[in-house]
Protein backbone atom coordinates (compact mmCIF):
# COMPACT_ATOMS: atom_id res chain seq x y z
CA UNK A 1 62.95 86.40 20.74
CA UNK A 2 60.15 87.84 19.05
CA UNK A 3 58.24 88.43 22.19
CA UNK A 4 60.90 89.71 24.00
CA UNK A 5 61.57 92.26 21.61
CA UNK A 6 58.49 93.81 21.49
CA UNK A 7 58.40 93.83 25.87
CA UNK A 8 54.75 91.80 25.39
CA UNK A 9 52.90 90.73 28.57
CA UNK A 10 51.84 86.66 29.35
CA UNK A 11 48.44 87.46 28.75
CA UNK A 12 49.43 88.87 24.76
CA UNK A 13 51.25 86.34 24.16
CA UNK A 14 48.29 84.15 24.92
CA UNK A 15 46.15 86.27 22.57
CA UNK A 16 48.72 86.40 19.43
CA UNK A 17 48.86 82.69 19.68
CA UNK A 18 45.05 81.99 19.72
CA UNK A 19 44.47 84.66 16.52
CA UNK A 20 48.03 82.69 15.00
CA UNK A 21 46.15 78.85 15.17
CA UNK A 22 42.37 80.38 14.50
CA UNK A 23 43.90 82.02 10.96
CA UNK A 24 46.05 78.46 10.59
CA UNK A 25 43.06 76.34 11.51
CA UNK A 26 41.33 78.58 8.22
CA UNK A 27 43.88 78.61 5.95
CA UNK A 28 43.67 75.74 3.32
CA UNK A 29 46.30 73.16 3.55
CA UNK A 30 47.50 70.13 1.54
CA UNK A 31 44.02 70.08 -0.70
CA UNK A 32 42.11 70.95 1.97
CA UNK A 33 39.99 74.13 2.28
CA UNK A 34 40.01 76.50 4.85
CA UNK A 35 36.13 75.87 5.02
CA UNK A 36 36.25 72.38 5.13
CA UNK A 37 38.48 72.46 8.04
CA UNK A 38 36.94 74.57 9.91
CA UNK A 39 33.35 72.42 9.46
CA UNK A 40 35.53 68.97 10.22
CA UNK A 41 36.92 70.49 13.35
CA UNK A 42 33.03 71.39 14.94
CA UNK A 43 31.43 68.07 14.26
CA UNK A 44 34.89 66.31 15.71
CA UNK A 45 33.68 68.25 18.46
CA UNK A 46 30.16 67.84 18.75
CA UNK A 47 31.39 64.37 18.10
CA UNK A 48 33.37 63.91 21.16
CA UNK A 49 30.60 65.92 23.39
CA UNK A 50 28.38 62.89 22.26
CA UNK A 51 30.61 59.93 22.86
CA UNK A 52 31.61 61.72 26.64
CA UNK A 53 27.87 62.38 27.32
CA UNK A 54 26.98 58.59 26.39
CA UNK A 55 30.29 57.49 28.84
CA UNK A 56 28.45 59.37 31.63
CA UNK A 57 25.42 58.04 31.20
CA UNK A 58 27.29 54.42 30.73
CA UNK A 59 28.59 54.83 34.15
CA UNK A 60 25.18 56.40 35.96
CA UNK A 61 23.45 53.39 35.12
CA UNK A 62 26.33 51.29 36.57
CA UNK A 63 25.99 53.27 39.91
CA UNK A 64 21.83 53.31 39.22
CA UNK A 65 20.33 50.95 37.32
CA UNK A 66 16.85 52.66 37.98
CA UNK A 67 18.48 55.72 36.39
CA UNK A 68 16.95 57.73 33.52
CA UNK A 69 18.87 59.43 31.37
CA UNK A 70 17.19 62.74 29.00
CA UNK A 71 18.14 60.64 25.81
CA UNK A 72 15.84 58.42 26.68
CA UNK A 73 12.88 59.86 24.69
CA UNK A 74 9.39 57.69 24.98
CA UNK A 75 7.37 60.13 22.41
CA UNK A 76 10.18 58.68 19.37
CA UNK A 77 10.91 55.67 21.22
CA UNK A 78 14.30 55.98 21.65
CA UNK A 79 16.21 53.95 24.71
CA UNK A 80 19.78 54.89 25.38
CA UNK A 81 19.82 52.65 28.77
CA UNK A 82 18.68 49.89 26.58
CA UNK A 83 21.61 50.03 24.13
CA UNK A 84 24.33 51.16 26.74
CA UNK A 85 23.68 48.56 29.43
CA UNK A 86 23.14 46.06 26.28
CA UNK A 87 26.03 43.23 25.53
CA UNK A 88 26.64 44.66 22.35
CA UNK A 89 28.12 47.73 23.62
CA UNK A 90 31.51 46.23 24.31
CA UNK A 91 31.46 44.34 20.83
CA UNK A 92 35.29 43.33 21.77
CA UNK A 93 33.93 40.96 24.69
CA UNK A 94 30.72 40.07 23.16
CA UNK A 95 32.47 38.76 20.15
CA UNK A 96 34.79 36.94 22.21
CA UNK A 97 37.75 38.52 20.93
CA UNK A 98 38.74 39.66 24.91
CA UNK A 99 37.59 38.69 27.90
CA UNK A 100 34.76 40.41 29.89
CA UNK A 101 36.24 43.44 32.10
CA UNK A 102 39.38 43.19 30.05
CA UNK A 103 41.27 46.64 30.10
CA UNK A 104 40.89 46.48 25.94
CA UNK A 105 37.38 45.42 26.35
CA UNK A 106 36.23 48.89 25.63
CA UNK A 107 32.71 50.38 25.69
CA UNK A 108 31.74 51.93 22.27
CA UNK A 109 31.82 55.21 23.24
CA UNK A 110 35.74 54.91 24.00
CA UNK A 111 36.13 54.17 20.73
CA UNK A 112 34.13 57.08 19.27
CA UNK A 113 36.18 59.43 21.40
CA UNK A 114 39.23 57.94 19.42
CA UNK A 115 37.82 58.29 15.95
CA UNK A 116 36.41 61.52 16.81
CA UNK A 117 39.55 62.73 18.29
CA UNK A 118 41.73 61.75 15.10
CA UNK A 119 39.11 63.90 13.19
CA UNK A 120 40.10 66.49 14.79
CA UNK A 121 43.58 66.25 14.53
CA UNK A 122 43.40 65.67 10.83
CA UNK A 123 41.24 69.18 10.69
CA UNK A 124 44.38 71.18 12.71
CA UNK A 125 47.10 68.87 11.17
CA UNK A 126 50.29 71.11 10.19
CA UNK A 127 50.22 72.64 6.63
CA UNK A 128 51.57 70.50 3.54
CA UNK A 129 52.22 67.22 5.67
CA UNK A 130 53.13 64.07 3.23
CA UNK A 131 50.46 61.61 2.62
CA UNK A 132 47.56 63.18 4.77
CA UNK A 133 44.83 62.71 2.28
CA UNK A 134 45.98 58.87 1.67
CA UNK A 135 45.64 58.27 5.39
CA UNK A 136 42.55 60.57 5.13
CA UNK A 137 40.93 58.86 2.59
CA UNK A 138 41.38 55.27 4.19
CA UNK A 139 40.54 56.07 7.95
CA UNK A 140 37.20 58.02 6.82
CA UNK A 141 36.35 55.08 4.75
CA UNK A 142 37.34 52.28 7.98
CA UNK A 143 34.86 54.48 10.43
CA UNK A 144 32.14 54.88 7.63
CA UNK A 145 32.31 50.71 7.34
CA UNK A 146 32.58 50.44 10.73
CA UNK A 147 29.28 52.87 11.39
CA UNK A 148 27.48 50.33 9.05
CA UNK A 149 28.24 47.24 10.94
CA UNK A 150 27.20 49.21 13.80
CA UNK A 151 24.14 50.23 12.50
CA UNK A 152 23.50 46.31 11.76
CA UNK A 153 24.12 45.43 15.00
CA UNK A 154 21.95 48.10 16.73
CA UNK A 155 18.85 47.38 14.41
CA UNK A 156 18.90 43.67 14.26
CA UNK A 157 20.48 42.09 17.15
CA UNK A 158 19.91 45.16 19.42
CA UNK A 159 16.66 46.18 18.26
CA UNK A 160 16.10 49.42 19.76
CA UNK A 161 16.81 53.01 18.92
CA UNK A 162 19.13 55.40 20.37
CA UNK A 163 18.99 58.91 19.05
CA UNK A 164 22.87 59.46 20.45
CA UNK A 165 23.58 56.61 18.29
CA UNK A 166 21.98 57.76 15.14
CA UNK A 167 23.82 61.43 15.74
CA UNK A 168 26.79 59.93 16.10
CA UNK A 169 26.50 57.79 12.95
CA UNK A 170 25.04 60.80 10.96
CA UNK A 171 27.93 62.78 11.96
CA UNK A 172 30.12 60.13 11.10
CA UNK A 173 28.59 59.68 7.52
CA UNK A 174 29.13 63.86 7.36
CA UNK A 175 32.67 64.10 8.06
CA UNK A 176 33.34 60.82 5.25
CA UNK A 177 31.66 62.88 3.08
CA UNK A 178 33.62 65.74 3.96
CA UNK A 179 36.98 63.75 3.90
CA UNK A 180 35.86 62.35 0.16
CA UNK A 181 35.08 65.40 -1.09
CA UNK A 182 38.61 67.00 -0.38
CA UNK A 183 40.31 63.65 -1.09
CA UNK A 184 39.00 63.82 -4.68
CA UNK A 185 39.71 67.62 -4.92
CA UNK A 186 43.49 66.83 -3.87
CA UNK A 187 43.40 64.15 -6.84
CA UNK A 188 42.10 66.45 -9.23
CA UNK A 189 44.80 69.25 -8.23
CA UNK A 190 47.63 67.04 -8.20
CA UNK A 191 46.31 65.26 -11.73
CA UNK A 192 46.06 69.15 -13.45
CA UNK A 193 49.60 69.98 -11.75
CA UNK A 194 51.25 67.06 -13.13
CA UNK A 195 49.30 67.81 -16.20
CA UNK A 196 50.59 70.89 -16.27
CA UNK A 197 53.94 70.15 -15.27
CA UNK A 198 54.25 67.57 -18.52
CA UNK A 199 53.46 70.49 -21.13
């Protein structure tokens, strides 16, 4: 093999392999830039630091209702406990659609670890893979809707703010923007190569 051959320890292996996915995860792909990427991959990130730091707070308050967590800011009026231990934040029971303590009745934040995780796997997804952008496009566009609905829900049957909440929708209404704007730039470069390709 290729390691073999050139007699390289465990721990250069290690290192060739980080430098070989840090110049993939830059390298542009199926209409996507390098840039682009690399800017959906950090806020997937930040993304999932959110949703796992509102899941431990979720379960604190469980343990400690008296509990305080540091997002709960009085000088902008912002109440995570308020939201988190609220009905609403396991929309699957409170719209009836499974029963309280269910295993699928999941807490919001379960959810944003999955959208936020798929984010990131579209940002290190392998080079020229069929119908990414397609399944870009419409997944980007299903999370944006469903941050709006959230958004309802939080400022008229919730009515309170959360500044988790609001990060986690602005970051949301980034990375659609950020899906969009390759989406269309894949259009364009496939319309001017079949342009192209027809004389």
């Amino acid at each position: 093999s290729f390691f073999r051959f050139f007699d390289l320890s465990a721990s250069s292996r290690a290192g060739i392999c980080v430098c070989l996915w840090l110049e993939d995860i830059l390298e542009p792909r199926e209409g996507m830039s390098g840039g682009n990427r690399a800017m959906m991959a950090v806020l997937s990130v930040l993304g999932l630091l959110l949703c796992a730091y509102s899941l431990m707070v979720q379960q604190r308050l469980r343990e400690s209702p008296s509990y305080r967590p540091a997002c709960d800011l009085t000088w902008i009026r912002s109440s995570c406990s308020t939201v988190l231990q609220s009905p609403q934040a396991h929309l699957f029971s409170h719209w009836g659609l499974v029963p309280k303590g269910h295993r699928l009745d999941l807490s919001l934040n379960h959810v944003g670890l999955g959208m936020f995780g798929v984010y990131l796997l579209f940002s290190v997804a392998p080079r020229r893979l069929p119908g990414v952008m397609p399944v870009l496009a419409s997944f980007s566009t299903a999370c944006l809707v469903g941050s709006a609905v959230l958004v309802y829900v939080l400022a008229v049957m919730v009515r309170e703010f959360s500044v988790v909440c609001v990060l986690v929708h602005t970051l949301n209404l980034v990375l659609w923007g950020l899906a969009m704007a390759e989406v269309f730039r894949w259009r364009s470069g496939r319309f001017t190569a079949e342009k192209w390709k027809q004389g």
